[in-house]
N, C-alpha and C. Protein backbone atom coordinates (compact mmCIF):
# COMPACT_ATOMS: atom_id res chain seq x y z
N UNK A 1 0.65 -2.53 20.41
CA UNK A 1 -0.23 -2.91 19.31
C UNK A 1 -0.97 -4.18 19.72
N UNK A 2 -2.30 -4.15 19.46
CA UNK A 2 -3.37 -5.26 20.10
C UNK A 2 -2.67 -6.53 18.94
N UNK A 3 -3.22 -7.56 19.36
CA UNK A 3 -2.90 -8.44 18.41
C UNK A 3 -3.49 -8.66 17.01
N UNK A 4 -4.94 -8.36 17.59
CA UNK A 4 -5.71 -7.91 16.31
C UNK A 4 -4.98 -7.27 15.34
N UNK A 5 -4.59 -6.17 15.59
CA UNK A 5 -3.97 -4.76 14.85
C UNK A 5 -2.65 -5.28 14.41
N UNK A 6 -1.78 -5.78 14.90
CA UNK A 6 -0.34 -7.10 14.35
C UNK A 6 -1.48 -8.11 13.63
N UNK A 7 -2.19 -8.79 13.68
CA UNK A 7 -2.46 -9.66 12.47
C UNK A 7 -2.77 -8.68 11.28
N UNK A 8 -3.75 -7.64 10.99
CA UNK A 8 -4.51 -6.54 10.27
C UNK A 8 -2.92 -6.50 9.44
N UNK A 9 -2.19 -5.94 10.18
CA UNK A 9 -1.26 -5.06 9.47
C UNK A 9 -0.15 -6.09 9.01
N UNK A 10 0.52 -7.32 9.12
CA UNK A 10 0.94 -8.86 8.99
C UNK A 10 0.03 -9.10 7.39
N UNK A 11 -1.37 -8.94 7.31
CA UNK A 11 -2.16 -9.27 6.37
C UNK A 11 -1.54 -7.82 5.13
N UNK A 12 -1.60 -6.87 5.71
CA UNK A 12 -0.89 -5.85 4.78
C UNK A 12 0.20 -6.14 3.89
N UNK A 13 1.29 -6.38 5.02
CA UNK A 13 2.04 -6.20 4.46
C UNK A 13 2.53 -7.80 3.37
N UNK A 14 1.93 -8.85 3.52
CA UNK A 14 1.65 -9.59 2.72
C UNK A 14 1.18 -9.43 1.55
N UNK A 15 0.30 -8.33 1.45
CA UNK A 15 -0.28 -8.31 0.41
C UNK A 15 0.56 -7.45 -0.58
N UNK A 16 1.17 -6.46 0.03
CA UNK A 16 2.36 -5.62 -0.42
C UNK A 16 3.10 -6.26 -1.06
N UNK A 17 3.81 -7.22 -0.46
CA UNK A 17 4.48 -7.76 -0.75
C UNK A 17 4.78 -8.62 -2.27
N UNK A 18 3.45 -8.45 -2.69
CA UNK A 18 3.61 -8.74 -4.31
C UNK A 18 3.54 -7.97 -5.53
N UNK A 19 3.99 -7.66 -6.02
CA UNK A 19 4.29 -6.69 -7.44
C UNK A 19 3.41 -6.31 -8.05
N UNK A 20 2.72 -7.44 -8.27
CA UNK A 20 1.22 -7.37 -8.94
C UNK A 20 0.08 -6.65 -8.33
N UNK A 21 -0.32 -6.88 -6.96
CA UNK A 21 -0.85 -6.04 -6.20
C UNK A 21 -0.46 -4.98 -5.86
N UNK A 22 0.61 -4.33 -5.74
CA UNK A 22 1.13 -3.19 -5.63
C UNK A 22 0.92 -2.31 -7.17
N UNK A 23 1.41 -3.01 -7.91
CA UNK A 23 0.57 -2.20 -9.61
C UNK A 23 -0.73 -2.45 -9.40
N UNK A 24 -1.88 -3.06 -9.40
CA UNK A 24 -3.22 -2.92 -8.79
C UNK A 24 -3.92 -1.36 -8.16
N UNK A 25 -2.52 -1.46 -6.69
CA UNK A 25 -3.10 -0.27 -5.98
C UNK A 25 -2.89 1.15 -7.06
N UNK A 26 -1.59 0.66 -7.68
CA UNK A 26 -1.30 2.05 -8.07
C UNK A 26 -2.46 2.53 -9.37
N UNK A 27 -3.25 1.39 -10.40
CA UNK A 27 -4.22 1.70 -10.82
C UNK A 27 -5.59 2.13 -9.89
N UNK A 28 -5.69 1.47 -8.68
CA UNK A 28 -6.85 2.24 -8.60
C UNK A 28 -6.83 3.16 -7.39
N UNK A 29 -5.68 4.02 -7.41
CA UNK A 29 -5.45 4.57 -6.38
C UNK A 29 -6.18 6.01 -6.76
N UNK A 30 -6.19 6.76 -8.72
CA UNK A 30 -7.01 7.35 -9.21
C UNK A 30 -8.21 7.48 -8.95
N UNK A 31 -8.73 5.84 -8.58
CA UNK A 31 -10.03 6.29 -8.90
C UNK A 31 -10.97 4.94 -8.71
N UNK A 32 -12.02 5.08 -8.72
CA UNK A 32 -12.75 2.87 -8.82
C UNK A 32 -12.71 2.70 -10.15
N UNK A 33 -12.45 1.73 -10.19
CA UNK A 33 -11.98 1.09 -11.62
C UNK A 33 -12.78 -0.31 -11.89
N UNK A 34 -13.63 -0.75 -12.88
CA UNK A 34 -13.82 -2.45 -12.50
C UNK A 34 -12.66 -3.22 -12.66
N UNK A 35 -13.21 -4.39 -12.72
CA UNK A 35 -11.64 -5.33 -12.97
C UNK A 35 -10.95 -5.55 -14.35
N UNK A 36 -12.19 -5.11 -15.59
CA UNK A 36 -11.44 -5.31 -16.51
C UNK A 36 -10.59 -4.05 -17.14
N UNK A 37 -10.65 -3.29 -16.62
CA UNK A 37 -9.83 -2.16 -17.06
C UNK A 37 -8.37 -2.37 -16.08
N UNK A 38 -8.81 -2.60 -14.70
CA UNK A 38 -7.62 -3.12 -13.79
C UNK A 38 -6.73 -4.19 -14.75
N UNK A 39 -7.11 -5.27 -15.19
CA UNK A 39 -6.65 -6.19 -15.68
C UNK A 39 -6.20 -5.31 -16.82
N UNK A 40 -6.21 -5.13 -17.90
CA UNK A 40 -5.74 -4.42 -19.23
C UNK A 40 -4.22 -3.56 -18.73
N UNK A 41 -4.33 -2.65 -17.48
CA UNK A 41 -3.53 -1.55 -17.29
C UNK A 41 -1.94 -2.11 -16.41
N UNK A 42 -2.82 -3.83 -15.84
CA UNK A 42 -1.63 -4.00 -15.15
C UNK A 42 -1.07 -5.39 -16.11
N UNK A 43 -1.82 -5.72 -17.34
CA UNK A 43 -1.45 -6.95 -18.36
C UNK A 43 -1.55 -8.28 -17.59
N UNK A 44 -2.76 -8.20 -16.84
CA UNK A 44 -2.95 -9.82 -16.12
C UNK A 44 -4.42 -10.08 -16.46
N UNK A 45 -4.62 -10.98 -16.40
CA UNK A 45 -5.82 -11.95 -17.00
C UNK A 45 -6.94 -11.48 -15.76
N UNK A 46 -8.38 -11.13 -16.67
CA UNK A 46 -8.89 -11.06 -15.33
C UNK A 46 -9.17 -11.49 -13.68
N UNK A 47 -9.21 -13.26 -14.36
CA UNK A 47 -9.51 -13.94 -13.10
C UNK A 47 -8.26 -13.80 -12.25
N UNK A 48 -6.92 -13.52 -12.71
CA UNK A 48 -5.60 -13.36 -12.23
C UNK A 48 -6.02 -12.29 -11.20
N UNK A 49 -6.48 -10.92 -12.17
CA UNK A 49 -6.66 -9.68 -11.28
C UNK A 49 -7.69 -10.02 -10.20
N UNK A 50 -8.89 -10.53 -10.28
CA UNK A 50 -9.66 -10.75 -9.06
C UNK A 50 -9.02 -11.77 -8.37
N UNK A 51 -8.37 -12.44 -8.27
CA UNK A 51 -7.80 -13.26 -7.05
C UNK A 51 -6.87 -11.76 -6.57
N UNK A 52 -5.94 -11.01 -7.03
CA UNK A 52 -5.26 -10.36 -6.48
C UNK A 52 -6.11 -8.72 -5.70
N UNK A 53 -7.20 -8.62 -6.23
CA UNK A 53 -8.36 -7.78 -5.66
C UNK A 53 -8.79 -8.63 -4.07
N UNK A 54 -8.82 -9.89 -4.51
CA UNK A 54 -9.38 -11.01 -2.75
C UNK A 54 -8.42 -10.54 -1.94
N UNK A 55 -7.27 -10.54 -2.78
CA UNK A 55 -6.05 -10.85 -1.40
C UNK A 55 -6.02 -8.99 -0.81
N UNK A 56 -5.88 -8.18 -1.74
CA UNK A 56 -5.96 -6.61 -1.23
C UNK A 56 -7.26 -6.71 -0.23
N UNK A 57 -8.44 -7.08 -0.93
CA UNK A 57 -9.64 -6.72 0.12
C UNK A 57 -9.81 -7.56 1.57
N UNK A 58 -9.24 -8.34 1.71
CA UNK A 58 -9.18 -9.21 2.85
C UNK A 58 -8.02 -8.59 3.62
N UNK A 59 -7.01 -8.01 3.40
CA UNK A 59 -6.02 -7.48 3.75
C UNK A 59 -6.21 -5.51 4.13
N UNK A 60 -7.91 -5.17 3.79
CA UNK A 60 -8.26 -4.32 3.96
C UNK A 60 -7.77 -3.28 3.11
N UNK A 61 -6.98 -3.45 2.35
CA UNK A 61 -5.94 -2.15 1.12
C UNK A 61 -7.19 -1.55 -0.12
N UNK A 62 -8.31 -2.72 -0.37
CA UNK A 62 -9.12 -2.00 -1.65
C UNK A 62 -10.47 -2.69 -0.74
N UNK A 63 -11.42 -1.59 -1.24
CA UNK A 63 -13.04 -1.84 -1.32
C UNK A 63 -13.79 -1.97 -2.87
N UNK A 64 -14.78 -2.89 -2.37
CA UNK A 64 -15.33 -2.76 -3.66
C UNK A 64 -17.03 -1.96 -3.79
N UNK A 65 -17.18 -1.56 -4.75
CA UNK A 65 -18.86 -1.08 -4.85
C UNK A 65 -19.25 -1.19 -6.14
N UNK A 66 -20.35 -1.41 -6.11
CA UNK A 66 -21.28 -2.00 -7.07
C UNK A 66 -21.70 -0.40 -7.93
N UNK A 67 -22.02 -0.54 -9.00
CA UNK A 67 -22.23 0.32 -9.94
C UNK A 67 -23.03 -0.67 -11.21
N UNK A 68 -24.13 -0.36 -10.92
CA UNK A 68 -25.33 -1.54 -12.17
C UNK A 68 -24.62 -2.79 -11.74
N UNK A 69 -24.21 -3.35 -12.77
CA UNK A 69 -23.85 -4.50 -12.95
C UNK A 69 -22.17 -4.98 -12.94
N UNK A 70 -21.69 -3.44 -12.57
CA UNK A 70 -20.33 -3.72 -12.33
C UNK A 70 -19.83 -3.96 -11.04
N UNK A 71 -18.42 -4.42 -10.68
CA UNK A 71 -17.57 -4.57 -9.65
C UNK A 71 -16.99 -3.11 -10.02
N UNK A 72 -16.73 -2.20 -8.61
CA UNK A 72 -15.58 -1.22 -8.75
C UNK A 72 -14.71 -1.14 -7.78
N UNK A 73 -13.59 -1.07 -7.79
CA UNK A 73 -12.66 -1.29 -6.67
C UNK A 73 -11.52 -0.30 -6.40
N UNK A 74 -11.38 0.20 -5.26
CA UNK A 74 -10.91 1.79 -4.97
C UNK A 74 -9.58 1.05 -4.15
N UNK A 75 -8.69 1.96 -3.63
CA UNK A 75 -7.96 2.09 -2.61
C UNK A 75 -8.94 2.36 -1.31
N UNK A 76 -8.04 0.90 -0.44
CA UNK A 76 -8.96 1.26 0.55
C UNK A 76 -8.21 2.50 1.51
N UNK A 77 -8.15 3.72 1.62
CA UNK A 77 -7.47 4.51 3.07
C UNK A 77 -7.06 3.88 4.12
N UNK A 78 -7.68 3.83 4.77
CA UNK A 78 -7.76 3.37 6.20
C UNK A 78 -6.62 1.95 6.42
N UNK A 79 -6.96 1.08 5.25
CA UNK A 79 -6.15 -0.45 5.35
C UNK A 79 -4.72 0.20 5.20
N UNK A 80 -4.73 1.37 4.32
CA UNK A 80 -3.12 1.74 4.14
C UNK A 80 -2.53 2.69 5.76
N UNK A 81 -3.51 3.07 6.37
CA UNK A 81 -2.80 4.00 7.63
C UNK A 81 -2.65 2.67 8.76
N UNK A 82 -2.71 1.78 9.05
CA UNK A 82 -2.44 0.73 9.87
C UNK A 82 -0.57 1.03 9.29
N UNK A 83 0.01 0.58 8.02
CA UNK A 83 1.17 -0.25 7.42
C UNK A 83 2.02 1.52 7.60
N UNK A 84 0.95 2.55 6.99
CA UNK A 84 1.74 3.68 7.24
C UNK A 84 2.34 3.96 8.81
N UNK A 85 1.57 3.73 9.77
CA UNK A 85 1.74 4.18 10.62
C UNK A 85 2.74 3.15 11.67
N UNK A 86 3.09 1.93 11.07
CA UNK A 86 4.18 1.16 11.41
C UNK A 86 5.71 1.68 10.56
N UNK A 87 5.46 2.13 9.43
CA UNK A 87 6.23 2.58 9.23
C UNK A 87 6.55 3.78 9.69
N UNK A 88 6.29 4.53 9.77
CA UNK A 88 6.28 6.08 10.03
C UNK A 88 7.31 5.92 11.51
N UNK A 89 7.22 4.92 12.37
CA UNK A 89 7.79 5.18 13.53
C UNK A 89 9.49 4.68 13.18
N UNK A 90 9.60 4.47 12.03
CA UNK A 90 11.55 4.13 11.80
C UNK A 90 11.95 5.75 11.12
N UNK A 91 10.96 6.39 10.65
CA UNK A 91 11.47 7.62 10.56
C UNK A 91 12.44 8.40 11.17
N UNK A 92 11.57 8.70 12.38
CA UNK A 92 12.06 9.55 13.51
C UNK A 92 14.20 9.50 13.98
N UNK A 93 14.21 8.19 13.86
CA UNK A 93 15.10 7.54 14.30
C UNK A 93 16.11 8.09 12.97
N UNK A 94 15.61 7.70 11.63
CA UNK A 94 16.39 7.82 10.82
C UNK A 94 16.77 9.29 10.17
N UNK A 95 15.67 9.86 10.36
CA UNK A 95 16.49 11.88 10.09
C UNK A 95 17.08 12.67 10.83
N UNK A 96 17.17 11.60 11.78
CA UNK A 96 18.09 12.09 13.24
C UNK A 96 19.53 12.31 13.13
N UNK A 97 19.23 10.19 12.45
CA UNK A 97 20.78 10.12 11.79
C UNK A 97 21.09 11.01 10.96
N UNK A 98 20.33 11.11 9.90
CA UNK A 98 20.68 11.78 9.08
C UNK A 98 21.10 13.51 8.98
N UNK A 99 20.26 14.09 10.02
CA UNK A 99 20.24 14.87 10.56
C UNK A 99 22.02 15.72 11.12
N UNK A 100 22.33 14.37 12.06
CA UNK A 100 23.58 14.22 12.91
C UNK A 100 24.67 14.07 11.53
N UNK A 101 24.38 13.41 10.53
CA UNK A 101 26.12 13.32 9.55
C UNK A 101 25.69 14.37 8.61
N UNK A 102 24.55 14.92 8.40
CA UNK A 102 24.70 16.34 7.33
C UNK A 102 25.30 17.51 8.27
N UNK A 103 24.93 17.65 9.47
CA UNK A 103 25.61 18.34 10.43
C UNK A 103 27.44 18.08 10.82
N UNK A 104 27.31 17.11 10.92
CA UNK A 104 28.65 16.85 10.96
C UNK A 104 29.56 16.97 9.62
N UNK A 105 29.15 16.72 9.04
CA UNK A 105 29.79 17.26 7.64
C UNK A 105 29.89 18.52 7.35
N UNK A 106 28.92 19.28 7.59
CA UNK A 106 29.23 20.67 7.46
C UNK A 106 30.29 21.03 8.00
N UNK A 107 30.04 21.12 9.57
CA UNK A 107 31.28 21.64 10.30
C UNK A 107 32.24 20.92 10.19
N UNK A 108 32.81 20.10 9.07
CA UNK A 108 33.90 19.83 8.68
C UNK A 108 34.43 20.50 7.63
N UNK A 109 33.27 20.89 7.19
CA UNK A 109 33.87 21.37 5.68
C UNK A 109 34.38 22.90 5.97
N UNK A 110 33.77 23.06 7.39
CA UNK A 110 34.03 24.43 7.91
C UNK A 110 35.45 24.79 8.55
N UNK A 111 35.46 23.11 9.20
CA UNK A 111 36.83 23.02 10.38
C UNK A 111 37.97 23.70 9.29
């Protein structure tokens, strides 16, 4: 992993890392939303919700687009396959295990 791509994904998972932003994504994971409906659905004050929109969009997780005179702000894809795809590699390892004691259990229950 370039270093670039360890800071990118470091910035992710920071941003994850807070409750509030994580209810965020899960509102506008539907759909673009502006901020004041964001704010209403997750019970934080607007200016609360746009500081926590800065920290997602700098962290690459939401985009925003303009609609008249509104802010709309989506899930960003792409910011989430960096964090997915660090995760994804403890998988492998772990249905193996898991793999190995559902197996082994069987043929015990068999022994």
């Amino acid at each position: 992993m370039s270093a670039e791509a360890a800071a990118d994904l470091d910035l992710a998972l920071r941003a994850l890392a807070d409750g509030n932003r994580r209810a965020i994504l899960r509102v506008i994971r539907s759909g673009p939303q502006p901020v004041g409906v964001i704010a209403e659905r997750v019970s934080l004050s607007q200016q609360t919700t746009s500081h926590h929109l800065g920290v997602l969009r700098k962290a690459g997780l939401a985009a925003a687009t303009r609609d008249g005179t509104r802010h709309l702000f989506a899930v960003e894809v792409d910011g989430l396959a960096a964090v997915r795809s660090y995760l994804d590699d403890f998988w492998p390892a772990k249905l193996a295990a898991l793999k190995s004691a559902i197996e082994s259990r069987d043929s015990d229950d068999r022994g």
